[in-house]
Protein backbone atom coordinates (compact mmCIF):
# COMPACT_ATOMS: atom_id res chain seq x y z
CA UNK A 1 -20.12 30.90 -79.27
CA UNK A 2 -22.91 32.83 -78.73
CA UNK A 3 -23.64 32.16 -74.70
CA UNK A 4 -26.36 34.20 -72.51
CA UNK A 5 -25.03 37.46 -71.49
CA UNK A 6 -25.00 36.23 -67.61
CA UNK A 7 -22.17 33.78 -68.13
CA UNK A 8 -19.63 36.88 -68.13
CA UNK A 9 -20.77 37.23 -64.51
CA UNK A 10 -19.88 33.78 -63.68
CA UNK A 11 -16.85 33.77 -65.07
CA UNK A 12 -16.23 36.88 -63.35
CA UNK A 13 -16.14 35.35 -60.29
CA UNK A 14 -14.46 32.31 -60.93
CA UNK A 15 -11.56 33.77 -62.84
CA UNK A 16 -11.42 36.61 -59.47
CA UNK A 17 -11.11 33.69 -56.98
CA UNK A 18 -7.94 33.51 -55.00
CA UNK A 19 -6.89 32.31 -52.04
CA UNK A 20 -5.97 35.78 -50.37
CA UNK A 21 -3.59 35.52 -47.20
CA UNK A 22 -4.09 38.88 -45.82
CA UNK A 23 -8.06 40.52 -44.93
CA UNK A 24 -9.20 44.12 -43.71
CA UNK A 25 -10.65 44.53 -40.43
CA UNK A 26 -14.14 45.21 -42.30
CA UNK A 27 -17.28 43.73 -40.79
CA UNK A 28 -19.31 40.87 -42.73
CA UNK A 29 -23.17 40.52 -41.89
CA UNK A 30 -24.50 36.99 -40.78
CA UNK A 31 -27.01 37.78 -43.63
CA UNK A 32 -24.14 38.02 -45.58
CA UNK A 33 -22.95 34.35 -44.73
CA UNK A 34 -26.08 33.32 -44.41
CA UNK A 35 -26.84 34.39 -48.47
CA UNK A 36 -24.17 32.86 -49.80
CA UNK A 37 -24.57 29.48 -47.57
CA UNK A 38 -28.14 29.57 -49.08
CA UNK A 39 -26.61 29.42 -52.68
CA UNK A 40 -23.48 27.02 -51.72
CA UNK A 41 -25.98 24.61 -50.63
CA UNK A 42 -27.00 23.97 -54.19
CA UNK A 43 -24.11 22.07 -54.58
CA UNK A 44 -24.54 18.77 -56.19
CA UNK A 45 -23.66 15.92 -54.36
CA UNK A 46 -24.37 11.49 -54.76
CA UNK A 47 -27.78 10.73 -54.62
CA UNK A 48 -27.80 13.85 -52.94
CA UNK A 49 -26.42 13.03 -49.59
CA UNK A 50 -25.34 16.59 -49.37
CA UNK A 51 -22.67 15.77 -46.57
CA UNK A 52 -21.70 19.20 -45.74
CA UNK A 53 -22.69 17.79 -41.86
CA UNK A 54 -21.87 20.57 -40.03
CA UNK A 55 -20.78 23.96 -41.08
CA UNK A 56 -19.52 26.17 -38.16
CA UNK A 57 -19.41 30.24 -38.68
CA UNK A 58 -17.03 31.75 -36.10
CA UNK A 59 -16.54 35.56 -35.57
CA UNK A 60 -14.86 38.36 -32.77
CA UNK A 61 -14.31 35.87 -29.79
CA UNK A 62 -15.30 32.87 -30.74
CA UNK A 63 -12.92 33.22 -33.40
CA UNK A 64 -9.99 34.23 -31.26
CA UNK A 65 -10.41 31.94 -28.67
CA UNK A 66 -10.37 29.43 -31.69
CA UNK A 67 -7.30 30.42 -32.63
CA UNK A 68 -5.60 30.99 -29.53
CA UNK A 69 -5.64 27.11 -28.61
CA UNK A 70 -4.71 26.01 -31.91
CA UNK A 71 -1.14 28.44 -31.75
CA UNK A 72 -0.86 26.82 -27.79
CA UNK A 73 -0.42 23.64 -29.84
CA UNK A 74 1.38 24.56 -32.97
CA UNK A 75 3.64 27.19 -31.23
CA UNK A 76 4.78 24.16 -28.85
CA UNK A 77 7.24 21.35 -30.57
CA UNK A 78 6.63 18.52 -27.92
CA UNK A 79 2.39 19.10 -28.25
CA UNK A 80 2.58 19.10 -31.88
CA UNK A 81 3.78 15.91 -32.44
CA UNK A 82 0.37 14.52 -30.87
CA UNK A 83 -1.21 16.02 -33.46
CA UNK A 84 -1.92 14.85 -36.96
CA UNK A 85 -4.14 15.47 -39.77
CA UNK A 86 -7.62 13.74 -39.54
CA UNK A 87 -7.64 12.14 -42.65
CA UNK A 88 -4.67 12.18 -45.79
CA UNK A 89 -4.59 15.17 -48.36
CA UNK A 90 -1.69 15.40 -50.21
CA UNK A 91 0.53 12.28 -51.11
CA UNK A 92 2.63 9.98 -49.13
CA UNK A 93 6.10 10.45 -51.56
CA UNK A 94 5.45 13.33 -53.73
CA UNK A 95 6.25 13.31 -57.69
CA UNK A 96 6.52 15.44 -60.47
CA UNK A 97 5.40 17.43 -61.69
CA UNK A 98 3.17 17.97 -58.20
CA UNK A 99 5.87 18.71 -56.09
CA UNK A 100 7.46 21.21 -58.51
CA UNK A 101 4.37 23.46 -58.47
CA UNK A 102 3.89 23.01 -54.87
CA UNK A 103 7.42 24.31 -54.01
CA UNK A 104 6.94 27.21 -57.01
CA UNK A 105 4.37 28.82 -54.75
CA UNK A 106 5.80 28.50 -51.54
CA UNK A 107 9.00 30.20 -52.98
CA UNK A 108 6.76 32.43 -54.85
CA UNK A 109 4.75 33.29 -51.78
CA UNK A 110 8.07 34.18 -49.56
CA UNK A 111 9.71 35.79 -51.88
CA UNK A 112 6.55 38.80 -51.92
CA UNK A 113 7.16 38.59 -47.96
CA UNK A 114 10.89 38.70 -48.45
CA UNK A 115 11.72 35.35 -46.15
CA UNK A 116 14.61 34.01 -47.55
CA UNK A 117 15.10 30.38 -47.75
CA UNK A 118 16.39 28.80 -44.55
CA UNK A 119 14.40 31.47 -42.72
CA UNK A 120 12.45 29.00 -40.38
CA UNK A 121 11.64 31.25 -37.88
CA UNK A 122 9.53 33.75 -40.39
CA UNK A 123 8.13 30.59 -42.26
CA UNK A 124 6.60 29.73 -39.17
CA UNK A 125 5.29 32.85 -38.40
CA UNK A 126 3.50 32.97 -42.02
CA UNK A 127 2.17 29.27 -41.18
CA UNK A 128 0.96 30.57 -37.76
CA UNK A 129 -1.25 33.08 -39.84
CA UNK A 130 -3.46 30.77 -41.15
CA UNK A 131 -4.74 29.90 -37.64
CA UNK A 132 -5.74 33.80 -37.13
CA UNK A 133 -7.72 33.14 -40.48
CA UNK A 134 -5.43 35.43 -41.99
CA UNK A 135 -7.55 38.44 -39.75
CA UNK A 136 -9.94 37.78 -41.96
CA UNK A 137 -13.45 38.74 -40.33
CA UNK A 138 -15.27 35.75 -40.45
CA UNK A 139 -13.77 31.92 -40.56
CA UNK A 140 -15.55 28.84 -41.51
CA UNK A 141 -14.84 25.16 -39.62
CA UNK A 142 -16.25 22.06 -42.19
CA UNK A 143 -16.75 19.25 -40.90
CA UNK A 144 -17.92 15.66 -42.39
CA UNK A 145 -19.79 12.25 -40.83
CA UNK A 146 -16.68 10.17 -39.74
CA UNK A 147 -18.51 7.25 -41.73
CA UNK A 148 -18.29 9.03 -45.55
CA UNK A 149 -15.95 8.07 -47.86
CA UNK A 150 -14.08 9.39 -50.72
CA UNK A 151 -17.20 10.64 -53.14
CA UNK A 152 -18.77 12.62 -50.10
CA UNK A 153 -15.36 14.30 -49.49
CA UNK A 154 -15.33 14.95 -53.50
CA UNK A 155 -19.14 16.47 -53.07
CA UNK A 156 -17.80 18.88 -50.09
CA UNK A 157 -14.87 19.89 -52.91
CA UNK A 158 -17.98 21.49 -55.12
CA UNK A 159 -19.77 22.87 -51.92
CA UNK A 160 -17.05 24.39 -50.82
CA UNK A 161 -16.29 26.27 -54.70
CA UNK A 162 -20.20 27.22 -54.69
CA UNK A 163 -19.10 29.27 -50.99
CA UNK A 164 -16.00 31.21 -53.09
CA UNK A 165 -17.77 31.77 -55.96
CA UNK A 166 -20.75 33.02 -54.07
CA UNK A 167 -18.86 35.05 -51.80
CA UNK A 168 -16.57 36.89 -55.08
CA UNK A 169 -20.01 37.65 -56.61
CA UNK A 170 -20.57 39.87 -53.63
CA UNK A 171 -17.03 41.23 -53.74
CA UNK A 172 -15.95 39.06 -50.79
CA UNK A 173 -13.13 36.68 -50.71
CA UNK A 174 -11.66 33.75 -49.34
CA UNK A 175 -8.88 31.28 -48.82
CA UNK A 176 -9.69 27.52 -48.27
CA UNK A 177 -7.39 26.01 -45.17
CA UNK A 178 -6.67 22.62 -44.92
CA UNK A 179 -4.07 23.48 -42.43
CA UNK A 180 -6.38 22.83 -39.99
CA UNK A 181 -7.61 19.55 -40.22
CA UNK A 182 -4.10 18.61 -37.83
CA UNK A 183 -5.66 20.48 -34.89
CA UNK A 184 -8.93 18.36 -35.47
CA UNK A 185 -8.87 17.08 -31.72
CA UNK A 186 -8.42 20.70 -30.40
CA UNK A 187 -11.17 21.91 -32.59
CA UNK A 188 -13.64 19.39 -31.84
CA UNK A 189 -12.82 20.23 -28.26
CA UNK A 190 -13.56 24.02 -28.64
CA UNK A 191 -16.75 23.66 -30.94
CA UNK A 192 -17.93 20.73 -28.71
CA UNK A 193 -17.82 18.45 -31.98
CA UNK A 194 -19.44 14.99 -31.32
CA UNK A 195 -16.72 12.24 -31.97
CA UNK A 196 -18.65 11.04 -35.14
CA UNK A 197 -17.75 14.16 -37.07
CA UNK A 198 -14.21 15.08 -38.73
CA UNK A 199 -12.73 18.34 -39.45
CA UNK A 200 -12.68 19.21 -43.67
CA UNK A 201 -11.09 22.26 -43.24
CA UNK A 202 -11.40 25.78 -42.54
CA UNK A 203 -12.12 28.76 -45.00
CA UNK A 204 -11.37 32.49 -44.11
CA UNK A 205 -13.88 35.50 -45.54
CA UNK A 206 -13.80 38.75 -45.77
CA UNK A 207 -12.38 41.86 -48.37
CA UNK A 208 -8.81 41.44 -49.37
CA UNK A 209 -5.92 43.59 -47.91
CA UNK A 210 -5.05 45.66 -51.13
CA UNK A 211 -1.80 46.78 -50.06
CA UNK A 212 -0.42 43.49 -48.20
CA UNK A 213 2.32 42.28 -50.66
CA UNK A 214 1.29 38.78 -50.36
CA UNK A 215 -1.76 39.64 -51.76
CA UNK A 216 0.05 40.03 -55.32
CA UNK A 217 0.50 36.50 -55.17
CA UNK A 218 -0.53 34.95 -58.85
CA UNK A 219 -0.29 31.14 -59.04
CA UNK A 220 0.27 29.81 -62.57
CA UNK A 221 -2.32 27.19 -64.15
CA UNK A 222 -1.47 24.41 -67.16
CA UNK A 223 -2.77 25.74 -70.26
CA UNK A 224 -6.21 23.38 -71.48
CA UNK A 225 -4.08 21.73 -74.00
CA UNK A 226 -1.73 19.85 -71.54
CA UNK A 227 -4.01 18.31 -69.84
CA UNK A 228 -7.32 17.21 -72.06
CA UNK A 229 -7.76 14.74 -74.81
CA UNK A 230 -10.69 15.00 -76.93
CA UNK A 231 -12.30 11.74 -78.45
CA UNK A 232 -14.68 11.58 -81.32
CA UNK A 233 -14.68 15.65 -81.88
């Protein structure tokens, strides 16, 4: 079809998003962040409610302190099991053919970081990454009115896409990190969070480590045909 030339661009950065697990030390510029919030917050959203609440940019110590008292937790069996996530993301019993892909990547993942399975101690030290942001430069906490339901989370899905689309069309990128939303009571604690909000998730930003070998990471995607059914075409 014959499209405007700009699509290519869009596509661009669509097709170019990843969630990248490794980031360079290189600097990015609150008017950096601040651009591509400015686009993200285009996002559609019910009768536009826009419930991106609060959206919390943390850099240098901020950051770090951040992550140091989520690893006090995590690193510690007995005060992780006070922890939990703040509200349910993946399923209760998992089924096919959801669980399949989910353990494809994982496998897929450790096998570019050579941990062999049964390798606990390593897995945990990958997990433990995401709390550092990955070293990416810049991290992102969401967080959502305790009172929204299901739509408004489904509304923060596209808000969050505008940010990783934005951020590959100026050759940044990012990794989206629900992991986090189990520390919710140690982040509200650090960001001073009022007790009506609740943790999305966090996002890392920044340029991709080209040499880390988890960065080579591909994950697979069902071909259009599997999964749509056209009616009256």
């Amino acid at each position: 079809m014959d499209y405007p030339h700009s699509h290519r661009f869009v596509d661009e950065a669509i097709l170019t998003r990843r969630s990248v697990r490794a980031f360079l030390p290189t600097p990015v510029s609150r008017e950096v962040v601040e651009d591509i919030l400015e686009v993200a917050r285009r996002a559609p959203s019910g009768t536009n409610i826009q419930p991106w609440n609060e959206v919390h940019v943390l850099t240098g110590v901020a950051k770090a302190e951040l992550s140091r008292r989520i690893l006090e937790v995590f690193n510690d069996p007995e005060a992780l099991k006070d922890h939990s996530e703040s509200y349910p993301y993946y399923p209760a019993e998992w089924v096919a053919p959801y669980v399949d892909r989910r353990r494809k990547i994982g496998w897929d993942m450790y096998g570019l970081l050579g941990i062999g399975k049964g390798d606990r101690e390593r897995m945990q030290e990958q997990t433990a990454r995401n709390f550092m942001f990955f070293d990416a430069p810049v991290g992102f906490m969401f967080t959502i009115d305790s009172a929204m339901r299901t739509g408004s989370y489904l509304d923060y899905g596209m808000f969050l896409q505008n940010i990783m689309i934005a951020a590959r069309a100026r050759g940044l990128d990012t990794c989206p990190q629900q992991a986090f939303s189990r520390f919710h009571r140690v982040i509200a604690e650090v960001l001073e969070l009022p007790p009506t909000q609740t943790v999305v998730c966090g996002m890392a930003l920044g340029h991709a480590d080209p040499d880390a070998p988890i960065n080579r990471l591909v994950t697979e995607r069902e071909p259009v045909a599997s999964f749509t059914r056209f009616h009256g075409f």
